[in-house]
Each structure stands twice: as structure tokens, then as C-alpha cells.
PDB file of N, CA and C in Angstrom:
ATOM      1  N   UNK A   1      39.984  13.135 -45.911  1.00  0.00           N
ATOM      2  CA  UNK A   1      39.743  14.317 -46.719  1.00  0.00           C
ATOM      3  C   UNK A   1      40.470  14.155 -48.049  1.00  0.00           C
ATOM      4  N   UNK A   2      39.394  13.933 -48.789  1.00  0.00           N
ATOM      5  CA  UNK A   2      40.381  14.618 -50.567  1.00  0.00           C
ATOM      6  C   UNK A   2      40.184  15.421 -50.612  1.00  0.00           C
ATOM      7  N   UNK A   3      41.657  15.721 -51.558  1.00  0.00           N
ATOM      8  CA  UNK A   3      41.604  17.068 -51.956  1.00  0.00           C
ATOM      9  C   UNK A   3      42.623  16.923 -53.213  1.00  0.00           C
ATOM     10  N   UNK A   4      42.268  18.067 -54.333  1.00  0.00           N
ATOM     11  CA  UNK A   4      43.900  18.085 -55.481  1.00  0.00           C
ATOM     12  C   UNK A   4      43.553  18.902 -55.946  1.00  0.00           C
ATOM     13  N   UNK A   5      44.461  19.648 -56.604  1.00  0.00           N
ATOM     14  CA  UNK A   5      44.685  20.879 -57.871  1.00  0.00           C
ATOM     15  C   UNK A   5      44.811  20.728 -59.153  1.00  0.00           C
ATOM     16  N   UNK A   6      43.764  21.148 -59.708  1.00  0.00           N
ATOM     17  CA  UNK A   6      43.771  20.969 -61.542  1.00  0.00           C
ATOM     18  C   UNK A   6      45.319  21.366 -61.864  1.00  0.00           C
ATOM     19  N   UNK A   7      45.728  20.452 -62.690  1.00  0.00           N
ATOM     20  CA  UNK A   7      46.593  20.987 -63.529  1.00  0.00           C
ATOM     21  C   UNK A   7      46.147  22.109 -64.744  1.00  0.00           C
ATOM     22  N   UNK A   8      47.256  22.592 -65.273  1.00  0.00           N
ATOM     23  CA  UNK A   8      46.921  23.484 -66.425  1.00  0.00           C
ATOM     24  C   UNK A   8      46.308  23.568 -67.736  1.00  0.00           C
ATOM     25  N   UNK A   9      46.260  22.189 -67.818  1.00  0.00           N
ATOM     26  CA  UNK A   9      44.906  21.228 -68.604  1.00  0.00           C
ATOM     27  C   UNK A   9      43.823  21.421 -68.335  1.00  0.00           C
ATOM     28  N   UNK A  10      43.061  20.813 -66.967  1.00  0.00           N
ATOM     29  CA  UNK A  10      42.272  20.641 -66.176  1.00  0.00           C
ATOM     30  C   UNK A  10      41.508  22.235 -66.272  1.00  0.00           C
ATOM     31  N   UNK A  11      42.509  22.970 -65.927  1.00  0.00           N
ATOM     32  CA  UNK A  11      41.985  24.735 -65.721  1.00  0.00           C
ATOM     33  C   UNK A  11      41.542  25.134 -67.337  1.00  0.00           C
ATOM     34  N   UNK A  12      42.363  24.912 -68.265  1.00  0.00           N
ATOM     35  CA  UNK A  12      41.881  25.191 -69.745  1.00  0.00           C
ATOM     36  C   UNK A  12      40.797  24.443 -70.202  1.00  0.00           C
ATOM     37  N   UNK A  13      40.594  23.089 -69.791  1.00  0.00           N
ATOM     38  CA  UNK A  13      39.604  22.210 -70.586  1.00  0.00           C
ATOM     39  C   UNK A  13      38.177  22.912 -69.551  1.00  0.00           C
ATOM     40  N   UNK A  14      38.087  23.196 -68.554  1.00  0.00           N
ATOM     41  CA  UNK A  14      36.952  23.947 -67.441  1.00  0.00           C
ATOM     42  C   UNK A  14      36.548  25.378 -68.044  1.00  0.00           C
ATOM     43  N   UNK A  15      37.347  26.355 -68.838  1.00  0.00           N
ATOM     44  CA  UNK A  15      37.578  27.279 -69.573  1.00  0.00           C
ATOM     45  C   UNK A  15      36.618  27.473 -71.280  1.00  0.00           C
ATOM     46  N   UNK A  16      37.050  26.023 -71.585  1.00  0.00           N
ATOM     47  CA  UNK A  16      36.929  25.565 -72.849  1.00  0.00           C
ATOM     48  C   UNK A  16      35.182  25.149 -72.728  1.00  0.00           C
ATOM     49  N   UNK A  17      34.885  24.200 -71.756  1.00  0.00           N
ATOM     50  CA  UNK A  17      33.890  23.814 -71.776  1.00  0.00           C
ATOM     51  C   UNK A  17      32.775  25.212 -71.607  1.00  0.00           C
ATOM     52  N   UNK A  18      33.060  25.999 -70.742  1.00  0.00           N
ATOM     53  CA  UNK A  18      32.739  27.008 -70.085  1.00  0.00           C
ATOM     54  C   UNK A  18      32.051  27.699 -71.121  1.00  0.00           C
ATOM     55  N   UNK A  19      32.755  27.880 -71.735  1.00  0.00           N
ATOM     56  CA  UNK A  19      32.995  29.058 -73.422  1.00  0.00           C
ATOM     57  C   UNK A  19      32.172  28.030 -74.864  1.00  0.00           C
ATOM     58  N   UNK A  20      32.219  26.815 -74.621  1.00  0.00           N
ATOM     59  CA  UNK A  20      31.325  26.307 -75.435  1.00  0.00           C
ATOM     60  C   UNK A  20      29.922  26.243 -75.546  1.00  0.00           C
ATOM     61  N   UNK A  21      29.557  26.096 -73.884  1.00  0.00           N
ATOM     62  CA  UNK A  21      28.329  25.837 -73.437  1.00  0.00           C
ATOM     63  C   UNK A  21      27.564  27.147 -72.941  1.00  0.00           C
ATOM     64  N   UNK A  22      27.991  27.787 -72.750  1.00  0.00           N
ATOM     65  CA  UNK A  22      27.213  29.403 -71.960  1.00  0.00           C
ATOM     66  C   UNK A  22      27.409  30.091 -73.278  1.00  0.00           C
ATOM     67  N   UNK A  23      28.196  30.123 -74.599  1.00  0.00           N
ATOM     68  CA  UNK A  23      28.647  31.137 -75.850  1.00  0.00           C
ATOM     69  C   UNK A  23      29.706  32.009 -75.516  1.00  0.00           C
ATOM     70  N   UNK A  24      30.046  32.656 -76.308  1.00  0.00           N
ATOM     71  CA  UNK A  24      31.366  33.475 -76.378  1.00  0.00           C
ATOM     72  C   UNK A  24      30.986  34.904 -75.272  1.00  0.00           C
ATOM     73  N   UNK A  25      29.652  35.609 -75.177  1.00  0.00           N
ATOM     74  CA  UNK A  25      29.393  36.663 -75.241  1.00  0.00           C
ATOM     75  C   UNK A  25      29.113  36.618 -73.497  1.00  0.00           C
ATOM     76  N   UNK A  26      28.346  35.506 -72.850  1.00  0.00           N
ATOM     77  CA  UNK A  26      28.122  34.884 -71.307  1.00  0.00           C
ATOM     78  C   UNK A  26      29.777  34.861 -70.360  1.00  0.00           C
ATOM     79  N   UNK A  27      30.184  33.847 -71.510  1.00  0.00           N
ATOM     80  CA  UNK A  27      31.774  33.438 -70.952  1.00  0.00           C
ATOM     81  C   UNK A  27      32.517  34.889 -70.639  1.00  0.00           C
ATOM     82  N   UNK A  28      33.011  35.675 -71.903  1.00  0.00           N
ATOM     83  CA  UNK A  28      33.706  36.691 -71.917  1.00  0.00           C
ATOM     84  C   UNK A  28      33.167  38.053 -70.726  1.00  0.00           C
ATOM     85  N   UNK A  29      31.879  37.705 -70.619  1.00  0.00           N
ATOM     86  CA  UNK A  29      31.464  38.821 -69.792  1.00  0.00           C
ATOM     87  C   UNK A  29      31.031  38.731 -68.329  1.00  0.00           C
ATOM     88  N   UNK A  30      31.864  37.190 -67.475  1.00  0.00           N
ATOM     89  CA  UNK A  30      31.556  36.678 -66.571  1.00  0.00           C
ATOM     90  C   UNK A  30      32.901  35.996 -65.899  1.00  0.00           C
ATOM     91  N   UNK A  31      33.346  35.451 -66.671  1.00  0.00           N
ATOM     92  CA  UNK A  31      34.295  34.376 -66.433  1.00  0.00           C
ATOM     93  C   UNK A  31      35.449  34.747 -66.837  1.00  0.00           C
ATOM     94  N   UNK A  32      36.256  36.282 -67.636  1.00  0.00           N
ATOM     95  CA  UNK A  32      37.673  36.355 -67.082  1.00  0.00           C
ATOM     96  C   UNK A  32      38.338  36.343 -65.707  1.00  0.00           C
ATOM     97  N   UNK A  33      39.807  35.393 -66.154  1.00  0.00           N
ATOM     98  CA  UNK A  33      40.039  35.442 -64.708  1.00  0.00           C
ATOM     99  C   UNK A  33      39.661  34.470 -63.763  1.00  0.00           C
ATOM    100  N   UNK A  34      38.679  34.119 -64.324  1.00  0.00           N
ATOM    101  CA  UNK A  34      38.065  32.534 -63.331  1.00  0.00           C
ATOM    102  C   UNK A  34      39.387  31.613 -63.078  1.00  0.00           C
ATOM    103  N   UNK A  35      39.342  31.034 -61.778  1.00  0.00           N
ATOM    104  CA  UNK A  35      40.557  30.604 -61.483  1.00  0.00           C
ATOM    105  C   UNK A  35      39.781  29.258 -60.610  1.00  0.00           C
ATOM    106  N   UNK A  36      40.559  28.319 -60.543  1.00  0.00           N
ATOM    107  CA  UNK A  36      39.731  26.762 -60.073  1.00  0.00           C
ATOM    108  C   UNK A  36      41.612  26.762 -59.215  1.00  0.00           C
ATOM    109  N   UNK A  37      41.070  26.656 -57.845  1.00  0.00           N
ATOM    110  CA  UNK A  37      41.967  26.264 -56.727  1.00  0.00           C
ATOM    111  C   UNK A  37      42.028  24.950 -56.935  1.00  0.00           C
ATOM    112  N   UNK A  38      41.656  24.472 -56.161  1.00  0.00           N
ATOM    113  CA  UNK A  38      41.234  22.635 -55.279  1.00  0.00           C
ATOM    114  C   UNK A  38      39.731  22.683 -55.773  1.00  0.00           C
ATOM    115  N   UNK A  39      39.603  21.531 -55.327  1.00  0.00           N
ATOM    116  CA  UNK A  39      38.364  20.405 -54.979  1.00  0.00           C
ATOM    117  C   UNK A  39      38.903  19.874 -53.880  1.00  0.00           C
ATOM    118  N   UNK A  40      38.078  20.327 -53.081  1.00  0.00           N
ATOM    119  CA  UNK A  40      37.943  19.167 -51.328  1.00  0.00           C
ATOM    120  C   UNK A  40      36.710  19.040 -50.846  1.00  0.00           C
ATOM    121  N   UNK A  41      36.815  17.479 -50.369  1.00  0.00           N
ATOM    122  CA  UNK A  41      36.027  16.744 -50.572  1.00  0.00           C
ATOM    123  C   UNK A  41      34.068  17.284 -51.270  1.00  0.00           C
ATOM    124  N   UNK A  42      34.442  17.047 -52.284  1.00  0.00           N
ATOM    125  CA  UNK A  42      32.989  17.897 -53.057  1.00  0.00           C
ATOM    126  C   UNK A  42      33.074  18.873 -53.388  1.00  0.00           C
ATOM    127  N   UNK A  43      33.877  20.043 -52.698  1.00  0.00           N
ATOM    128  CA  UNK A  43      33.449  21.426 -52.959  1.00  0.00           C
ATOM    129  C   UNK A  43      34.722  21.976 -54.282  1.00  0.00           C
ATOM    130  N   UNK A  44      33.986  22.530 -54.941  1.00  0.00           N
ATOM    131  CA  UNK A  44      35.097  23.209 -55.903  1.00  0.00           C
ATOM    132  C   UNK A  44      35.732  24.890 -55.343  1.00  0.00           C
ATOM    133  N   UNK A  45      36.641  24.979 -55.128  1.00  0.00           N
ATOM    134  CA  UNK A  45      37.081  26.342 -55.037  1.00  0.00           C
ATOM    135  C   UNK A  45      37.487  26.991 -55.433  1.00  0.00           C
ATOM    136  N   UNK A  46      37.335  28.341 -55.820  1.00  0.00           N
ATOM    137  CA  UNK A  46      37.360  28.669 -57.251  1.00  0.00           C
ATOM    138  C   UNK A  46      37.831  30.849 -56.790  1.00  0.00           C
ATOM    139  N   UNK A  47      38.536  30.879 -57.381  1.00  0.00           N
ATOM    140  CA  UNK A  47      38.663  32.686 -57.212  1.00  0.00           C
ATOM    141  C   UNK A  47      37.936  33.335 -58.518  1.00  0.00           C
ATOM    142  N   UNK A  48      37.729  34.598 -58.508  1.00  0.00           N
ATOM    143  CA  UNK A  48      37.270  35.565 -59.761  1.00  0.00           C
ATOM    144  C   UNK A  48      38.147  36.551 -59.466  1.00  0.00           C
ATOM    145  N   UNK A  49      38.140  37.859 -60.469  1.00  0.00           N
ATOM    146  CA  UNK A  49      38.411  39.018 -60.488  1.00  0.00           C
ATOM    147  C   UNK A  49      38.086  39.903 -59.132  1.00  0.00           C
ATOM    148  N   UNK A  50      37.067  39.614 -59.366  1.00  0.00           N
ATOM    149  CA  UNK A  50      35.977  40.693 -58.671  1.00  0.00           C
ATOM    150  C   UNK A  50      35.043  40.327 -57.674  1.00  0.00           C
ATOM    151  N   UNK A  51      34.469  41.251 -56.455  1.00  0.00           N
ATOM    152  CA  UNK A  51      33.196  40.703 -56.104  1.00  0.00           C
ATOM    153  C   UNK A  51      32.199  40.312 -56.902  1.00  0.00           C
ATOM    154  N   UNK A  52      31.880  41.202 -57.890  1.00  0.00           N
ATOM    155  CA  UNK A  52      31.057  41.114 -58.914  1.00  0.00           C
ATOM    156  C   UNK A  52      30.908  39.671 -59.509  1.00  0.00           C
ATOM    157  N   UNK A  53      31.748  39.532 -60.484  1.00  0.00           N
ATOM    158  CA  UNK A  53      32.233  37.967 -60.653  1.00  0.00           C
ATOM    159  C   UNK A  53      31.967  36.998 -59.788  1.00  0.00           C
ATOM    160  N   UNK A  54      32.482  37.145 -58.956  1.00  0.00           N
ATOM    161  CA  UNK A  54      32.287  35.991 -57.971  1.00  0.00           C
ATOM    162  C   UNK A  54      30.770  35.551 -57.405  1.00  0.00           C
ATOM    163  N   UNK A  55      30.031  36.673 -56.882  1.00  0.00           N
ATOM    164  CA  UNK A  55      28.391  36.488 -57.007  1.00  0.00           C
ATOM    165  C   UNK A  55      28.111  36.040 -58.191  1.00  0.00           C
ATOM    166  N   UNK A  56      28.128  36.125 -59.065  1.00  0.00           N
ATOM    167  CA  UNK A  56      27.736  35.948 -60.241  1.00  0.00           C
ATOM    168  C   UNK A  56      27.830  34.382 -60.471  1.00  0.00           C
ATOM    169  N   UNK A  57      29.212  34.644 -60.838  1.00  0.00           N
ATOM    170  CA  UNK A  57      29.743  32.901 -60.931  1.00  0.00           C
ATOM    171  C   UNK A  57      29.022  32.225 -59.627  1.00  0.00           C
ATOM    172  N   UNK A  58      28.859  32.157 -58.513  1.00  0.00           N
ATOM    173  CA  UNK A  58      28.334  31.602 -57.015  1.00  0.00           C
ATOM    174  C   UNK A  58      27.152  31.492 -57.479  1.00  0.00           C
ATOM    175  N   UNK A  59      26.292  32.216 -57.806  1.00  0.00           N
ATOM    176  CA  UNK A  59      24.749  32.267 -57.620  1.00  0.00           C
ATOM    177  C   UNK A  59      23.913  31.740 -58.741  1.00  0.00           C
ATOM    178  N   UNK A  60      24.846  31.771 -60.270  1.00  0.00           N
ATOM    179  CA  UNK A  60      23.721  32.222 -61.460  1.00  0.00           C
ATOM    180  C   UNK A  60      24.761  31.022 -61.992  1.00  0.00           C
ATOM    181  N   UNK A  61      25.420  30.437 -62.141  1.00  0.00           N
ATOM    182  CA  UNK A  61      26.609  29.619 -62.616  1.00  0.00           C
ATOM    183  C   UNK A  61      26.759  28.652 -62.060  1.00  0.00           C
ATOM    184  N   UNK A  62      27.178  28.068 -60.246  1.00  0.00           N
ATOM    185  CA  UNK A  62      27.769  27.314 -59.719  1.00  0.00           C
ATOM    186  C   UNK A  62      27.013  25.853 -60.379  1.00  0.00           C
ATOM    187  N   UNK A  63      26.001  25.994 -60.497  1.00  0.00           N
ATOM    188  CA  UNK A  63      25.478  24.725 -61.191  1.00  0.00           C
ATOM    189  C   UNK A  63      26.160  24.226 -62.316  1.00  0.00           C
ATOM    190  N   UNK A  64      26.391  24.739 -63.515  1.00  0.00           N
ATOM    191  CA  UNK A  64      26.703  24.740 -64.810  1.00  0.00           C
ATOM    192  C   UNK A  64      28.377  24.462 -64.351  1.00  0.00           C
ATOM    193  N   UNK A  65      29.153  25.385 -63.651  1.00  0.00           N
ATOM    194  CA  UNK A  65      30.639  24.561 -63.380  1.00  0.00           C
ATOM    195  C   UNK A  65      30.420  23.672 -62.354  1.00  0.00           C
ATOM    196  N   UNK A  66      29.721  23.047 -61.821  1.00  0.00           N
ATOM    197  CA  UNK A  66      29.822  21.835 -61.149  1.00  0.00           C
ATOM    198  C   UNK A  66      29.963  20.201 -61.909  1.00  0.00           C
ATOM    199  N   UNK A  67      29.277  20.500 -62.332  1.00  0.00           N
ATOM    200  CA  UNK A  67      28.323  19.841 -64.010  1.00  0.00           C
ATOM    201  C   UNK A  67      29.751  19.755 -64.845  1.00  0.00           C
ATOM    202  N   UNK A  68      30.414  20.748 -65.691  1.00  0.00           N
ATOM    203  CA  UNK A  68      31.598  20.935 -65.987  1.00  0.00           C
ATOM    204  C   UNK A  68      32.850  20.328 -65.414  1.00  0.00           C
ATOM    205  N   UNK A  69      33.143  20.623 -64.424  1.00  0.00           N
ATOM    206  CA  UNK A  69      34.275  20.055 -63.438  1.00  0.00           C
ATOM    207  C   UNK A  69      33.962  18.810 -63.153  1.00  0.00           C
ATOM    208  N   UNK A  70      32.921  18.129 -62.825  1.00  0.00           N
ATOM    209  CA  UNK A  70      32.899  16.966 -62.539  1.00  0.00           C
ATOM    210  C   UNK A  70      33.218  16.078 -64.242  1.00  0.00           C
ATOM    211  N   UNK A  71      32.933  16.942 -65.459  1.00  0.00           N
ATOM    212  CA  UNK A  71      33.243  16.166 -66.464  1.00  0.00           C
ATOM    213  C   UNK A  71      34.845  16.036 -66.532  1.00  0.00           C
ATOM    214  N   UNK A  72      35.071  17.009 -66.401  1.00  0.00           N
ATOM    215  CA  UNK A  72      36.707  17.216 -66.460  1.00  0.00           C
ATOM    216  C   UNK A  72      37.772  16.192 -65.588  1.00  0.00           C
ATOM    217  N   UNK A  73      37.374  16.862 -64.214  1.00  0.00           N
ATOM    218  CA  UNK A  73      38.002  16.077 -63.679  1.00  0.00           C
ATOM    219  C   UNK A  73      37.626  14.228 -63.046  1.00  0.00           C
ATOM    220  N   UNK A  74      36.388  14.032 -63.745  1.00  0.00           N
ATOM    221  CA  UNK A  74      35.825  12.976 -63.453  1.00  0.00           C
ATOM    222  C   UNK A  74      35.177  12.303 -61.493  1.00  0.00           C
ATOM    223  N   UNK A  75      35.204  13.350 -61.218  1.00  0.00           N
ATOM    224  CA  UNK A  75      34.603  13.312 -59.605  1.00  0.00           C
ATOM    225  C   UNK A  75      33.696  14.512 -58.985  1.00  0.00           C
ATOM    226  N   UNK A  76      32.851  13.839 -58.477  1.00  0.00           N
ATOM    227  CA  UNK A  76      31.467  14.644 -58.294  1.00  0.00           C
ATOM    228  C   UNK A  76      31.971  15.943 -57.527  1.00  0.00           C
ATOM    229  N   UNK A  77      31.132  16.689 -57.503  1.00  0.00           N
ATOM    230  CA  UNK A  77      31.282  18.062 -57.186  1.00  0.00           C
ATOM    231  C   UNK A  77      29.853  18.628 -56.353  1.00  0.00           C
ATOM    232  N   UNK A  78      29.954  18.855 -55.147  1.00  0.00           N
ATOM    233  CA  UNK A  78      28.576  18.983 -54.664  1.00  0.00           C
ATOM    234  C   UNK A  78      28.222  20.357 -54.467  1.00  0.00           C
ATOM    235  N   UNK A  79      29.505  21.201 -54.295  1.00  0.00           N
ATOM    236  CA  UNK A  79      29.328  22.895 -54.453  1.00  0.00           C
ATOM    237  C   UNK A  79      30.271  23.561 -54.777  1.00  0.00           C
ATOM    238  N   UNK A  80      30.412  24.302 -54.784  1.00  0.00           N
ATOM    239  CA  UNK A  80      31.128  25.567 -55.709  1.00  0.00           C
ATOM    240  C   UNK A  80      30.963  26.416 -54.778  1.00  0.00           C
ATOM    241  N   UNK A  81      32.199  27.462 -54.463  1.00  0.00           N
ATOM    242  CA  UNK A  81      32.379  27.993 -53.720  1.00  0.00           C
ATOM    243  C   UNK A  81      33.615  29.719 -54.510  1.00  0.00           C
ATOM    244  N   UNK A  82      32.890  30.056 -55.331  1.00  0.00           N
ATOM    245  CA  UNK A  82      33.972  31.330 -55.499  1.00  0.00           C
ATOM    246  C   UNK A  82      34.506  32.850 -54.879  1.00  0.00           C
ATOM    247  N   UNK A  83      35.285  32.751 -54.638  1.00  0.00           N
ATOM    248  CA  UNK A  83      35.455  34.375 -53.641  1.00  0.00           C
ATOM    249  C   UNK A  83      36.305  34.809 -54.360  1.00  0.00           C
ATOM    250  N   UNK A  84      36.845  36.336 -53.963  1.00  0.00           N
ATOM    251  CA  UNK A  84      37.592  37.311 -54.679  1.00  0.00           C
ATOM    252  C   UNK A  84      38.604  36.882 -55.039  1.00  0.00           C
ATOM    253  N   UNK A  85      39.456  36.965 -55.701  1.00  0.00           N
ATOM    254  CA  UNK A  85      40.872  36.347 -55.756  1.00  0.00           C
ATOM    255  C   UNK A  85      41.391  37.215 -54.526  1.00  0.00           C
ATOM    256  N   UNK A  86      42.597  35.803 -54.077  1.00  0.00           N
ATOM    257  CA  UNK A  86      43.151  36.136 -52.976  1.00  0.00           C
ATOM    258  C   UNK A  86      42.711  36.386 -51.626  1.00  0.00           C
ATOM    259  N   UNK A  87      41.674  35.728 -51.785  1.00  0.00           N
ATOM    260  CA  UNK A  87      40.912  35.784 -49.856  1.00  0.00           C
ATOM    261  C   UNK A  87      40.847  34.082 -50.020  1.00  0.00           C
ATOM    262  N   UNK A  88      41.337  33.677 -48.649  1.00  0.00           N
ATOM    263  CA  UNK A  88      41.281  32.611 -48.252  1.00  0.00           C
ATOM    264  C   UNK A  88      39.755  31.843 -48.181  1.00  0.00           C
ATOM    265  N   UNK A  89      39.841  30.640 -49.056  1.00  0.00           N
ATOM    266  CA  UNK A  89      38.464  29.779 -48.551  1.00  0.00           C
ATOM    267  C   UNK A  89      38.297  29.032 -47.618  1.00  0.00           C
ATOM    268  N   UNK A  90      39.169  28.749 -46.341  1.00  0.00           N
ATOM    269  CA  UNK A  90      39.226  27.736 -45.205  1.00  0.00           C
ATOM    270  C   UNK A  90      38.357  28.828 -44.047  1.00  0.00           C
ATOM    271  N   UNK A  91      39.252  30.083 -44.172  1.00  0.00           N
ATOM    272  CA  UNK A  91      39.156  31.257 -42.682  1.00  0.00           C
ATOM    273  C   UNK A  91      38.048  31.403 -42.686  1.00  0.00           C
ATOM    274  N   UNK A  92      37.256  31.326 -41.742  1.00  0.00           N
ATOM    275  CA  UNK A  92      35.841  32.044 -41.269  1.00  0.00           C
ATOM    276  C   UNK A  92      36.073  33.730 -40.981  1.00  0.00           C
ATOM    277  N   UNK A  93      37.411  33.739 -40.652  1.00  0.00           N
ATOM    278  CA  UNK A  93      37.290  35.728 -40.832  1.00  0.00           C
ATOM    279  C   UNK A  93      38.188  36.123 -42.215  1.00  0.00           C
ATOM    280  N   UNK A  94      37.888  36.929 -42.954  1.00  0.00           N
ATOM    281  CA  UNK A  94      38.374  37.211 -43.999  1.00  0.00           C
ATOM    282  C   UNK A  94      38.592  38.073 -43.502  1.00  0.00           C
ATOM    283  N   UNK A  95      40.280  39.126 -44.078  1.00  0.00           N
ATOM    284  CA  UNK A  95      40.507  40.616 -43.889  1.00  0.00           C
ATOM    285  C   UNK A  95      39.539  41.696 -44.289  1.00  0.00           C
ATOM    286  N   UNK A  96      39.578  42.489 -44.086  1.00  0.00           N
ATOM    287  CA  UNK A  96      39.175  43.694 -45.092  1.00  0.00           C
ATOM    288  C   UNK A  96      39.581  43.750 -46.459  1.00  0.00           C
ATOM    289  N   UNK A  97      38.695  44.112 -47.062  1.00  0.00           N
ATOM    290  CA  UNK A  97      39.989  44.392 -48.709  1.00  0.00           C
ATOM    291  C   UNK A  97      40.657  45.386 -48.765  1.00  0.00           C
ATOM    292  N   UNK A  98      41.929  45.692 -48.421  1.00  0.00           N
ATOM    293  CA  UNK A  98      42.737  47.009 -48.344  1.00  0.00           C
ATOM    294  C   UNK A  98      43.197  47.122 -46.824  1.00  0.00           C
ATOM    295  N   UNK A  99      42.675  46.083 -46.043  1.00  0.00           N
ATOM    296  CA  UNK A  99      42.494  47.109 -44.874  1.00  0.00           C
ATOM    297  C   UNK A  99      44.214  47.354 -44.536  1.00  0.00           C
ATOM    298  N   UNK A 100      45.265  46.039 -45.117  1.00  0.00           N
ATOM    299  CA  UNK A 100      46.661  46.461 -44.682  1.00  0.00           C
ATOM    300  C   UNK A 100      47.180  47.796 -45.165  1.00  0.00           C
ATOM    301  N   UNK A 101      46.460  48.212 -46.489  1.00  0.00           N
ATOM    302  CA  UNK A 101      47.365  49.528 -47.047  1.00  0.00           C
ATOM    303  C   UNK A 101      46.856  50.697 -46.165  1.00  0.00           C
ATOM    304  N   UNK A 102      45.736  50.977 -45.757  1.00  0.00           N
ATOM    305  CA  UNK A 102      45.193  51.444 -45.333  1.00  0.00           C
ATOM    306  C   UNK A 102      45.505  52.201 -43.332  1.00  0.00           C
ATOM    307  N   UNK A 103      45.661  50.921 -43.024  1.00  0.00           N
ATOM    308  CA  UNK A 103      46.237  51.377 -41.651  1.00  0.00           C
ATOM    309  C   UNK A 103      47.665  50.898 -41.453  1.00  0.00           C
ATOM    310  N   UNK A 104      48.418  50.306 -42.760  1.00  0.00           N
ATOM    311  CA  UNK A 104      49.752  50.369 -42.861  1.00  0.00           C
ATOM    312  C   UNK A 104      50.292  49.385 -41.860  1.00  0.00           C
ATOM    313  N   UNK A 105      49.361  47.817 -42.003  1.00  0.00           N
ATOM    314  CA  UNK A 105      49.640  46.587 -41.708  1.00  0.00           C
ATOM    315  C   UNK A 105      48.760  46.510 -40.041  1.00  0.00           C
ATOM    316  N   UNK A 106      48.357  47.307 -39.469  1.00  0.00           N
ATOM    317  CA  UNK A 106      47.757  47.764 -38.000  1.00  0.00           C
ATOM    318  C   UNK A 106      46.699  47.256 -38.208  1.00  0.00           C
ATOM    319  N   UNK A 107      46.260  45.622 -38.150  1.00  0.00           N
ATOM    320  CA  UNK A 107      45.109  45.555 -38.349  1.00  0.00           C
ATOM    321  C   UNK A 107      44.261  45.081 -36.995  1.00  0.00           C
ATOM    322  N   UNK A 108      44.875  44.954 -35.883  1.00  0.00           N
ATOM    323  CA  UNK A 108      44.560  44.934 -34.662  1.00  0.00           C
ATOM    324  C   UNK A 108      43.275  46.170 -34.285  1.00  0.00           C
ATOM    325  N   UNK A 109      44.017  46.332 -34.437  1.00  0.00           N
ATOM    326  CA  UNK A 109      43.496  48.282 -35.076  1.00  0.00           C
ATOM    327  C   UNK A 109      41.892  48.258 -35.235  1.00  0.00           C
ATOM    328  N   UNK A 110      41.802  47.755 -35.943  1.00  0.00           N
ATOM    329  CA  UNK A 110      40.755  47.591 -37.154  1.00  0.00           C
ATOM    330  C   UNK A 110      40.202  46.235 -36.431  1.00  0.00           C
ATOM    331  N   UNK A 111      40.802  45.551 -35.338  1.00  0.00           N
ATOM    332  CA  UNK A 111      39.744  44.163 -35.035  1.00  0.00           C
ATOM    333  C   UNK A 111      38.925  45.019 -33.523  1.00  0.00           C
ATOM    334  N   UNK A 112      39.747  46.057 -33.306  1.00  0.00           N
ATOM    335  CA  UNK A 112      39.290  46.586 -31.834  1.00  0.00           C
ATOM    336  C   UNK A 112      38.618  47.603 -32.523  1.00  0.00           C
ATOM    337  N   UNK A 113      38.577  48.223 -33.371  1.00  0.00           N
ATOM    338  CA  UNK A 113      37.136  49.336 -34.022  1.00  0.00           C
ATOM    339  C   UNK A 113      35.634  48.018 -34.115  1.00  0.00           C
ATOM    340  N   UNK A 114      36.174  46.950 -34.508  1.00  0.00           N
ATOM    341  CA  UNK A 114      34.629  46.122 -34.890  1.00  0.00           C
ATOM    342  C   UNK A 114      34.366  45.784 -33.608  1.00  0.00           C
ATOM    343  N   UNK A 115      34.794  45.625 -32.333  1.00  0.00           N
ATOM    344  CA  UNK A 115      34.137  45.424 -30.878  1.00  0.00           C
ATOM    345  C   UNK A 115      33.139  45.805 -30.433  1.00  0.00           C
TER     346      UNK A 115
END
């Protein structure tokens, strides 16, 4: 398995390209906040702001930063993968969003309501 983390280069020059090629007005109204985790093996992983964002970037985009990242970091990229910031990309169960403030860390709670 490869795997590595852009440096702070890597994340600006992905940024840069981003903002050259889509225009100022695409970039700014899509891509604040875009955040590039890893690359393992092929896949780019990537957080946004928002759900919003993140469909967006996933569906209408992942092509165009694949394309990008593979210039950058010079190794192919076979998918793109963005989720909310701060939800794990390995877990097949993701939390709720909120659900700790909500039942005040009881999330057992909340796995025996989905039964």
C-alpha cells in the first residue's frame, strides 16, 4: 500500500492550479476550504466545508482534481474521494453529524434507535 501527504506546497500548487483552470468565480464558489489528506494507493482524499461542497467537488469536479493532483504530485490518481471535513475516509460507519452534542457523547444510544 502507498500512501503520503501533500506538503504545504503540494496543497497550494492543487489550489493554484484549481483557480487557474476552472477561473476565479468556479474556484471561489466551490473550493473554499478544500483540503487534500493522502493519496492511497490511487485514491485522492480530500475534505470540504460542507456536504454541499463535497458533492459538488465528488461529482462535477473529481475529474478535473485528479488530472491536477496527478500533475502536482506526479502519480496517477484513479479517484477522488471528498467528504465533510472531519469524518473519517477508511470507516464504513460514519457518526452522525452532531450526534455527540446531542445525546452528550451516548452514542450507543443512537446505534440501538437504528436497530
Amino acid at each position: 500500500m502507498t500512501s503520503f501527504r501533500p506538503t504545504e506546497i503540494g496543497q497550494l500548487a492543487i489550489e493554484a492550479k484549481l483557480n487557474l483552470v476552472l477561473g476565479a468565480e468556479a474556484y471561489d464558489r466551490v473550493f473554499p476550504g478544500f483540503e487534500v489528506l493522502e493519496v492511497v494507493d490511487g485514491e485522492l482524499r480530500a475534505w470540504a466545508p460542507s456536504e454541499h461542497q463535497a458533492a459538488v467537488i465528488d461529482i462535477r469536479y473529481s475529474g478535473m482534481v485528479a488530472w491536477i493532483a496527478q500533475t502536482v504530485f506526479n502519480s496517477p490518481i484513479q479517484r477522488v474521494n471528498v467528504l465533510l471535513r472531519g469524518l473519517k475516509h477508511d470507516g464504513c460507519e460514519q457518526p452522525a453529524f452532531g450526534a455527540g452534542s446531542r445525546f452528550h457523547g451516548d452514542v450507543d444510544r443512537l446505534r440501538e434507535d437504528q436497530r
